[in-house]
PDB file of N, CA and C in Angstrom:
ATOM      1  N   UNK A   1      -9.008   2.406  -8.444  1.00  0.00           N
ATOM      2  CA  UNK A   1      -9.898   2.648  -7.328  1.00  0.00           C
ATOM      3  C   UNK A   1      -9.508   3.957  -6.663  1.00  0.00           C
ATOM      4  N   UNK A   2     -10.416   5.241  -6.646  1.00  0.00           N
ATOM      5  CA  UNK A   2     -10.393   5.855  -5.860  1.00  0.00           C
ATOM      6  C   UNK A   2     -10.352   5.971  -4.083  1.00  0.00           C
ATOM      7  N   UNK A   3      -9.478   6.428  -3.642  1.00  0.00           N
ATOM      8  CA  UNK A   3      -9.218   6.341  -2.004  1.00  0.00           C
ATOM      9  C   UNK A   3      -9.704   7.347  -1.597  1.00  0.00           C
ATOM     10  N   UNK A   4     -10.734   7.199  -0.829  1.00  0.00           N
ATOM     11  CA  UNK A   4     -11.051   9.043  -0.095  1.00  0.00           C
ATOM     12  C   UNK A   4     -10.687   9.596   0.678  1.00  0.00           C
ATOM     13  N   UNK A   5     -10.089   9.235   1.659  1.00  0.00           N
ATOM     14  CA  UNK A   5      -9.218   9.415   3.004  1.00  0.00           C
ATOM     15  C   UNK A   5      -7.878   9.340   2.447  1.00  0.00           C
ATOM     16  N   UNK A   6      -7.005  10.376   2.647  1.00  0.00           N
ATOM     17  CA  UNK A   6      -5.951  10.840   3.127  1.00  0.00           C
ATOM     18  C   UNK A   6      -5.039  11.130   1.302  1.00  0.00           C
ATOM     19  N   UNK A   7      -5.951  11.491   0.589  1.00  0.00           N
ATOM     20  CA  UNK A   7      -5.878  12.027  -0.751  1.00  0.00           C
ATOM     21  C   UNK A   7      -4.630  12.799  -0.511  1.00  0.00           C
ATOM     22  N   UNK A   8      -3.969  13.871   0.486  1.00  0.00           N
ATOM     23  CA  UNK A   8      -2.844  14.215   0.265  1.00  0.00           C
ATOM     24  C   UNK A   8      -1.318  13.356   0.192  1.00  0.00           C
ATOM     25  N   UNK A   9      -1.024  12.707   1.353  1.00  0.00           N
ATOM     26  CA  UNK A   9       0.001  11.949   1.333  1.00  0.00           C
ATOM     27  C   UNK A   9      -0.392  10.624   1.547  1.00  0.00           C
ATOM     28  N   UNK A  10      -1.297   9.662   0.531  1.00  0.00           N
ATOM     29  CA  UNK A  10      -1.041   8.878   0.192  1.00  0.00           C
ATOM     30  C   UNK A  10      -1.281   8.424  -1.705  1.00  0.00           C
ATOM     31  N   UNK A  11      -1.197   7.859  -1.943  1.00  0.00           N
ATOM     32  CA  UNK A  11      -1.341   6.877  -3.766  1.00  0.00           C
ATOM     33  C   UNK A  11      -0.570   5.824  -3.962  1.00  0.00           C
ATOM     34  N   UNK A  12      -1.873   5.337  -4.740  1.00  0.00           N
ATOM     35  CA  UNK A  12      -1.192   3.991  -5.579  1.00  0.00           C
ATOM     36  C   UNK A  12      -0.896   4.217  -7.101  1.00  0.00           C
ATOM     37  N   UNK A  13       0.112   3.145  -7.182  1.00  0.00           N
ATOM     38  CA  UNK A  13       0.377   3.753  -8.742  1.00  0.00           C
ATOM     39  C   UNK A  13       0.520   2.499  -9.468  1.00  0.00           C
ATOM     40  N   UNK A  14      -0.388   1.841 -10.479  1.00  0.00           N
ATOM     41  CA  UNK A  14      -0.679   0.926 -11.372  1.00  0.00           C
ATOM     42  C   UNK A  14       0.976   0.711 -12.582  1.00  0.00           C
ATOM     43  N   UNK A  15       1.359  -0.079 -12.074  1.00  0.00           N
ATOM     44  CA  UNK A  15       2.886  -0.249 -13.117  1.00  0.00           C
ATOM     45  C   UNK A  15       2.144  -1.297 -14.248  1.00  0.00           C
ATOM     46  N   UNK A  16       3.228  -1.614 -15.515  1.00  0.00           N
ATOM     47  CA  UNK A  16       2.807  -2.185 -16.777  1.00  0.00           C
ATOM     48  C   UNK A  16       2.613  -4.189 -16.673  1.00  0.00           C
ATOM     49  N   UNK A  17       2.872  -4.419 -15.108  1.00  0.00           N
ATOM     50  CA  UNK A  17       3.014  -5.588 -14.992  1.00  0.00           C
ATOM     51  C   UNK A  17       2.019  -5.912 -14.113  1.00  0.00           C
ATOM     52  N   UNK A  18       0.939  -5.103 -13.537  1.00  0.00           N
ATOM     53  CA  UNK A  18      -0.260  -4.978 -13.046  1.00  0.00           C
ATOM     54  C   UNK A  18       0.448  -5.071 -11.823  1.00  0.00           C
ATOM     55  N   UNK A  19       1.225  -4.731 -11.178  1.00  0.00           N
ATOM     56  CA  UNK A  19       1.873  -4.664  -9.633  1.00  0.00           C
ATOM     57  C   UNK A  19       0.965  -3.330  -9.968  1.00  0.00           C
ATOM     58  N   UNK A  20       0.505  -3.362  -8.422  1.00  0.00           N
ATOM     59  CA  UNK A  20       0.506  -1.679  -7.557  1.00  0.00           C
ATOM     60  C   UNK A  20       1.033  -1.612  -6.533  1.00  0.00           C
ATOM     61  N   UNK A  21       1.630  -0.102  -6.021  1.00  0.00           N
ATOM     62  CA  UNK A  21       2.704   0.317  -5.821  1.00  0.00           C
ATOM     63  C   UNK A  21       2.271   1.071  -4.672  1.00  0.00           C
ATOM     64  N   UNK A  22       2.168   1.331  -3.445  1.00  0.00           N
ATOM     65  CA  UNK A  22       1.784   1.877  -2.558  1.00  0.00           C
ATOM     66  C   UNK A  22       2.688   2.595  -2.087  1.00  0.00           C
ATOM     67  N   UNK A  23       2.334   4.226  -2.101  1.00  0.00           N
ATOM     68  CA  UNK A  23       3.308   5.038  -1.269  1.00  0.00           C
ATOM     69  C   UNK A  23       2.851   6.319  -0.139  1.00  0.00           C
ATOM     70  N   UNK A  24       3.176   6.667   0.364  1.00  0.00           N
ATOM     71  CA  UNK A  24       2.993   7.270   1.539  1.00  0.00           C
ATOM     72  C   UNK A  24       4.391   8.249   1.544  1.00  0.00           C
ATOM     73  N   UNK A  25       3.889   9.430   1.880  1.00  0.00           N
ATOM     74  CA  UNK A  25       4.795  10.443   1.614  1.00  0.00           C
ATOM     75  C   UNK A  25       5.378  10.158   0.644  1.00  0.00           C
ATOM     76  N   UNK A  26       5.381  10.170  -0.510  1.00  0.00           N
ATOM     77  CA  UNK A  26       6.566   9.629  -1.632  1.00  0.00           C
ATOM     78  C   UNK A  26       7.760   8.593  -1.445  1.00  0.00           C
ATOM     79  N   UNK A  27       7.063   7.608  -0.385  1.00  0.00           N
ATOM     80  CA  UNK A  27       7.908   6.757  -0.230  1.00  0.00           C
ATOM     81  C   UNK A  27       6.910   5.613  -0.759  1.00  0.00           C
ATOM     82  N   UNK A  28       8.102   4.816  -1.419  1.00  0.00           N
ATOM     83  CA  UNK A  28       7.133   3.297  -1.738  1.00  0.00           C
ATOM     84  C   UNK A  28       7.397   2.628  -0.215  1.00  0.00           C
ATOM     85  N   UNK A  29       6.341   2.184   0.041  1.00  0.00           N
ATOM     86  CA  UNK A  29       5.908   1.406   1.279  1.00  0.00           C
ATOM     87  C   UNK A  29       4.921  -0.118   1.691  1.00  0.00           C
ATOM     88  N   UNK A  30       4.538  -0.329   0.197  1.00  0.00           N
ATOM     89  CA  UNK A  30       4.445  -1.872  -0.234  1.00  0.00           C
ATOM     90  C   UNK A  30       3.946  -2.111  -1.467  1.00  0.00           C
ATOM     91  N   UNK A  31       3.464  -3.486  -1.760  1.00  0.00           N
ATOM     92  CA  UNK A  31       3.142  -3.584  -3.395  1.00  0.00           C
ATOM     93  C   UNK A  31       2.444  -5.144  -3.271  1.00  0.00           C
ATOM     94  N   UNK A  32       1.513  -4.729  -4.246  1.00  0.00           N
ATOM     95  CA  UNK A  32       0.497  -6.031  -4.432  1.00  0.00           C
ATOM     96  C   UNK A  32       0.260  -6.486  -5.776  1.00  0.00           C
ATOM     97  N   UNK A  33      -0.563  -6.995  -6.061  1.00  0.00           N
ATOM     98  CA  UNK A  33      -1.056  -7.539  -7.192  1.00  0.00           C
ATOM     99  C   UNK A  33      -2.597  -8.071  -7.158  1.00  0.00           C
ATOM    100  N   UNK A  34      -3.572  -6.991  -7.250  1.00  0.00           N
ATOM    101  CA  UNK A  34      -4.986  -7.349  -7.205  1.00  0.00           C
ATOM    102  C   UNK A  34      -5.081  -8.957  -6.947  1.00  0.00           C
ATOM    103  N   UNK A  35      -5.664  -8.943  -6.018  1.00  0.00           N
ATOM    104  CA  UNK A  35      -6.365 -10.124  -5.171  1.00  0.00           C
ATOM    105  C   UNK A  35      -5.163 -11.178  -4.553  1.00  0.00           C
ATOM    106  N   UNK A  36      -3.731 -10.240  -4.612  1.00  0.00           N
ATOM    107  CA  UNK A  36      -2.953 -11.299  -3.584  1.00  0.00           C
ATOM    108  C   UNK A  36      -2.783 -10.774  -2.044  1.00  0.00           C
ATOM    109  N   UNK A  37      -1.781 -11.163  -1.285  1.00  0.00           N
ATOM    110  CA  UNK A  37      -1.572 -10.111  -0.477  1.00  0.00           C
ATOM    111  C   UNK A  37      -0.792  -9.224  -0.914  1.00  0.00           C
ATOM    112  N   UNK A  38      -0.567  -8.319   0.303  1.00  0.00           N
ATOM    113  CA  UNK A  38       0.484  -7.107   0.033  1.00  0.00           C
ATOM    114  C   UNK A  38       1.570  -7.305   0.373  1.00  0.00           C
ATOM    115  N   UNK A  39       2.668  -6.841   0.398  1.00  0.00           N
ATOM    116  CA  UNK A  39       3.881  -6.951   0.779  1.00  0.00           C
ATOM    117  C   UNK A  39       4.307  -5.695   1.306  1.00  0.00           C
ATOM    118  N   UNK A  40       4.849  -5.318   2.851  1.00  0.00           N
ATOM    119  CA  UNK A  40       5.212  -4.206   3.030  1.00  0.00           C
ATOM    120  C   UNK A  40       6.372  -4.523   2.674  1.00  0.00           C
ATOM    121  N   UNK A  41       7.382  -2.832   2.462  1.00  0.00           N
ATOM    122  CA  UNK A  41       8.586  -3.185   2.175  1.00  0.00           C
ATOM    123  C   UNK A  41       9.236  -2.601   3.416  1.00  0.00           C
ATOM    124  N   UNK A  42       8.928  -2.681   4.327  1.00  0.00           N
ATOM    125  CA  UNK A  42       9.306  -2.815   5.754  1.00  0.00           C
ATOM    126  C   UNK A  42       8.788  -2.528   6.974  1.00  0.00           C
ATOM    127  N   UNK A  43       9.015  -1.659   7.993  1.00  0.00           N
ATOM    128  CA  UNK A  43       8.601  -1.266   8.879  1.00  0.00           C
ATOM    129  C   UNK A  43       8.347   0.355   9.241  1.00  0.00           C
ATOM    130  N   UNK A  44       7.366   0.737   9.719  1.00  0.00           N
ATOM    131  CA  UNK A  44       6.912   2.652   9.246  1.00  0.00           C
ATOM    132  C   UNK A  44       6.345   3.064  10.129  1.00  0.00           C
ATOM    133  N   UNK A  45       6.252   4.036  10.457  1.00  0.00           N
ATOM    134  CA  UNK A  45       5.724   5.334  11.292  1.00  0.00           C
ATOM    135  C   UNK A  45       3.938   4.779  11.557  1.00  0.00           C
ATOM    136  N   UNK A  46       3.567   5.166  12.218  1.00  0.00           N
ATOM    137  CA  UNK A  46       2.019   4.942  12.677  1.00  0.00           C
ATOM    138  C   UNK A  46       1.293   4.832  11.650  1.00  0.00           C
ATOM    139  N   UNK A  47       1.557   6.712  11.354  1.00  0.00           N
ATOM    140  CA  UNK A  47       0.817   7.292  10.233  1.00  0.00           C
ATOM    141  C   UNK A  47       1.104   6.474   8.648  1.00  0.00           C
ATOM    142  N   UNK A  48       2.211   5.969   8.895  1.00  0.00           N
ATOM    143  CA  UNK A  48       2.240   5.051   7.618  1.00  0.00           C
ATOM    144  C   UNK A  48       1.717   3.664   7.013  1.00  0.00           C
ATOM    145  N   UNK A  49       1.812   3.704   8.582  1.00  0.00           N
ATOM    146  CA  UNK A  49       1.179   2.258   8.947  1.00  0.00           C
ATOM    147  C   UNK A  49      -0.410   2.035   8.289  1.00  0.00           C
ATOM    148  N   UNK A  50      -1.127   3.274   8.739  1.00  0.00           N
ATOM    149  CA  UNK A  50      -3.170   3.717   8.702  1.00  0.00           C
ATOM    150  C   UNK A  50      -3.007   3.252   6.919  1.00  0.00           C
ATOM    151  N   UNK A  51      -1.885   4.063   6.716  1.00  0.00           N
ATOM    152  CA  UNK A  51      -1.908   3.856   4.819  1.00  0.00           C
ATOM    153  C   UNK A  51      -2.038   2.787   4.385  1.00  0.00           C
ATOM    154  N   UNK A  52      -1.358   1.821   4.774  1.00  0.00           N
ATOM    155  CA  UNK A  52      -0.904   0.751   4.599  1.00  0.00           C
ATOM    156  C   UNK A  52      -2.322  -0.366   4.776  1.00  0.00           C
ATOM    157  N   UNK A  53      -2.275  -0.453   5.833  1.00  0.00           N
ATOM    158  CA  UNK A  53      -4.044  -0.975   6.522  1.00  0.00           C
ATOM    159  C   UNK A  53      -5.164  -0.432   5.572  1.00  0.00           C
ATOM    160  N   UNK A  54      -5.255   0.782   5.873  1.00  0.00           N
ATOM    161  CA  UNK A  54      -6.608   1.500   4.598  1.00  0.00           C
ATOM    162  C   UNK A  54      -6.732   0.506   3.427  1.00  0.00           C
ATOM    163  N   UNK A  55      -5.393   0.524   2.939  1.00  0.00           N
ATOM    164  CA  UNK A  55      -5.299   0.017   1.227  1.00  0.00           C
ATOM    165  C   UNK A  55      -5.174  -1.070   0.956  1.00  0.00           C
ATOM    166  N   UNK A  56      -5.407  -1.830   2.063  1.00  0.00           N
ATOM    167  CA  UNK A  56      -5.314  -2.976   2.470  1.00  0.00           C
ATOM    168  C   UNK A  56      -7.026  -3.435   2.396  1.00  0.00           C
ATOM    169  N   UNK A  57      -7.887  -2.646   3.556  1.00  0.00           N
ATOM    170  CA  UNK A  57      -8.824  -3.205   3.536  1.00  0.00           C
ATOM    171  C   UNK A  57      -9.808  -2.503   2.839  1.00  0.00           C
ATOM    172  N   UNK A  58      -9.209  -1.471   1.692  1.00  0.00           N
ATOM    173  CA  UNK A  58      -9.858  -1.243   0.395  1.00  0.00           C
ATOM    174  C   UNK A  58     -10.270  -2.454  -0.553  1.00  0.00           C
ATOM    175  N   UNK A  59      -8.757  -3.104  -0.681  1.00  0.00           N
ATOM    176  CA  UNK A  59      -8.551  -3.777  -1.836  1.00  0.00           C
ATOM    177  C   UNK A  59      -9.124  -5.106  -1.348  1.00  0.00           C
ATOM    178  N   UNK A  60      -9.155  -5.199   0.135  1.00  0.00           N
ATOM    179  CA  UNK A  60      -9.332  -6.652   0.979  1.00  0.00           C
ATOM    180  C   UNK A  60      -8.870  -7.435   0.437  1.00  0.00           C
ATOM    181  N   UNK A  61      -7.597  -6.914   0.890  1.00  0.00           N
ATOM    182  CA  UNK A  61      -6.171  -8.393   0.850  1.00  0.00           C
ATOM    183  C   UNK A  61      -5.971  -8.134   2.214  1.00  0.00           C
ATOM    184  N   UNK A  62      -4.820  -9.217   2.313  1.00  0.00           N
ATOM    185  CA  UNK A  62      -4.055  -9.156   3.689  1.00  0.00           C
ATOM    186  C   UNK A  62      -2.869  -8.617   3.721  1.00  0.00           C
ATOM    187  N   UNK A  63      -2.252  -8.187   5.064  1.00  0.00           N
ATOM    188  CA  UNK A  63      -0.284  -7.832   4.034  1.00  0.00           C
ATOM    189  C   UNK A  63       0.335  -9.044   4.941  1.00  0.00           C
ATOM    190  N   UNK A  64       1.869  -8.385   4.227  1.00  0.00           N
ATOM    191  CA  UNK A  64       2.547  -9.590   4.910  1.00  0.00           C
ATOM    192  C   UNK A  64       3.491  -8.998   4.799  1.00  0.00           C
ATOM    193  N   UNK A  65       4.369  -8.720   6.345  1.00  0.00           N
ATOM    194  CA  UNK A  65       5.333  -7.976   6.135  1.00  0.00           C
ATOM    195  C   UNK A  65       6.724  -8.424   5.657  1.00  0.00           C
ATOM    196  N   UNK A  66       7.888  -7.892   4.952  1.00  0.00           N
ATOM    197  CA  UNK A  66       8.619  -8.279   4.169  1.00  0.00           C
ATOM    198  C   UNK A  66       9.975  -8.259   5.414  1.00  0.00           C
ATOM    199  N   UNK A  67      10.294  -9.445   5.317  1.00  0.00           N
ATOM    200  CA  UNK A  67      11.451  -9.798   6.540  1.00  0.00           C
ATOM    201  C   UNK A  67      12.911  -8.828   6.022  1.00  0.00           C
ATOM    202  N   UNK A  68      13.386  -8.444   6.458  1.00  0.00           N
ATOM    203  CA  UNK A  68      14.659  -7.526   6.199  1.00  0.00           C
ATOM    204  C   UNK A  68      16.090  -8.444   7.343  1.00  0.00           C
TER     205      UNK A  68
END
């Protein structure tokens, strides 16, 4: 799926186990699996946050943030 908003610092990246991989600035910053929720892998900046949400209600899942 193409994302149209914020094409510079954000992408997902499709791994061989059908996880996708969400990153923001070249940081991984959560990971899903078409039609589950997401999982952040923690807690982020505003602007990381919009990423996070966007690709969220691209894919329309929910997240769920990952307890540390």
């Amino acid at each position: 799926m193409k994302l149209p908003k914020y094409k510079r610092n954000l992408r997902i990246e499709v791994r061989d186990d059908n996880k996708h991989e969400v990153y923001s600035y070249n940081t991984l910053v959560a990971k899903f699996k078409q039609g589950e929720p997401m999982t952040q892998m923690g807690w982020w900046s505003v602007t990381t946050q919009k990423h996070i949400n966007y690709v969220a209600r691209c894919y329309e899942i929910p997240t769920i943030i990952k307890d540390y």
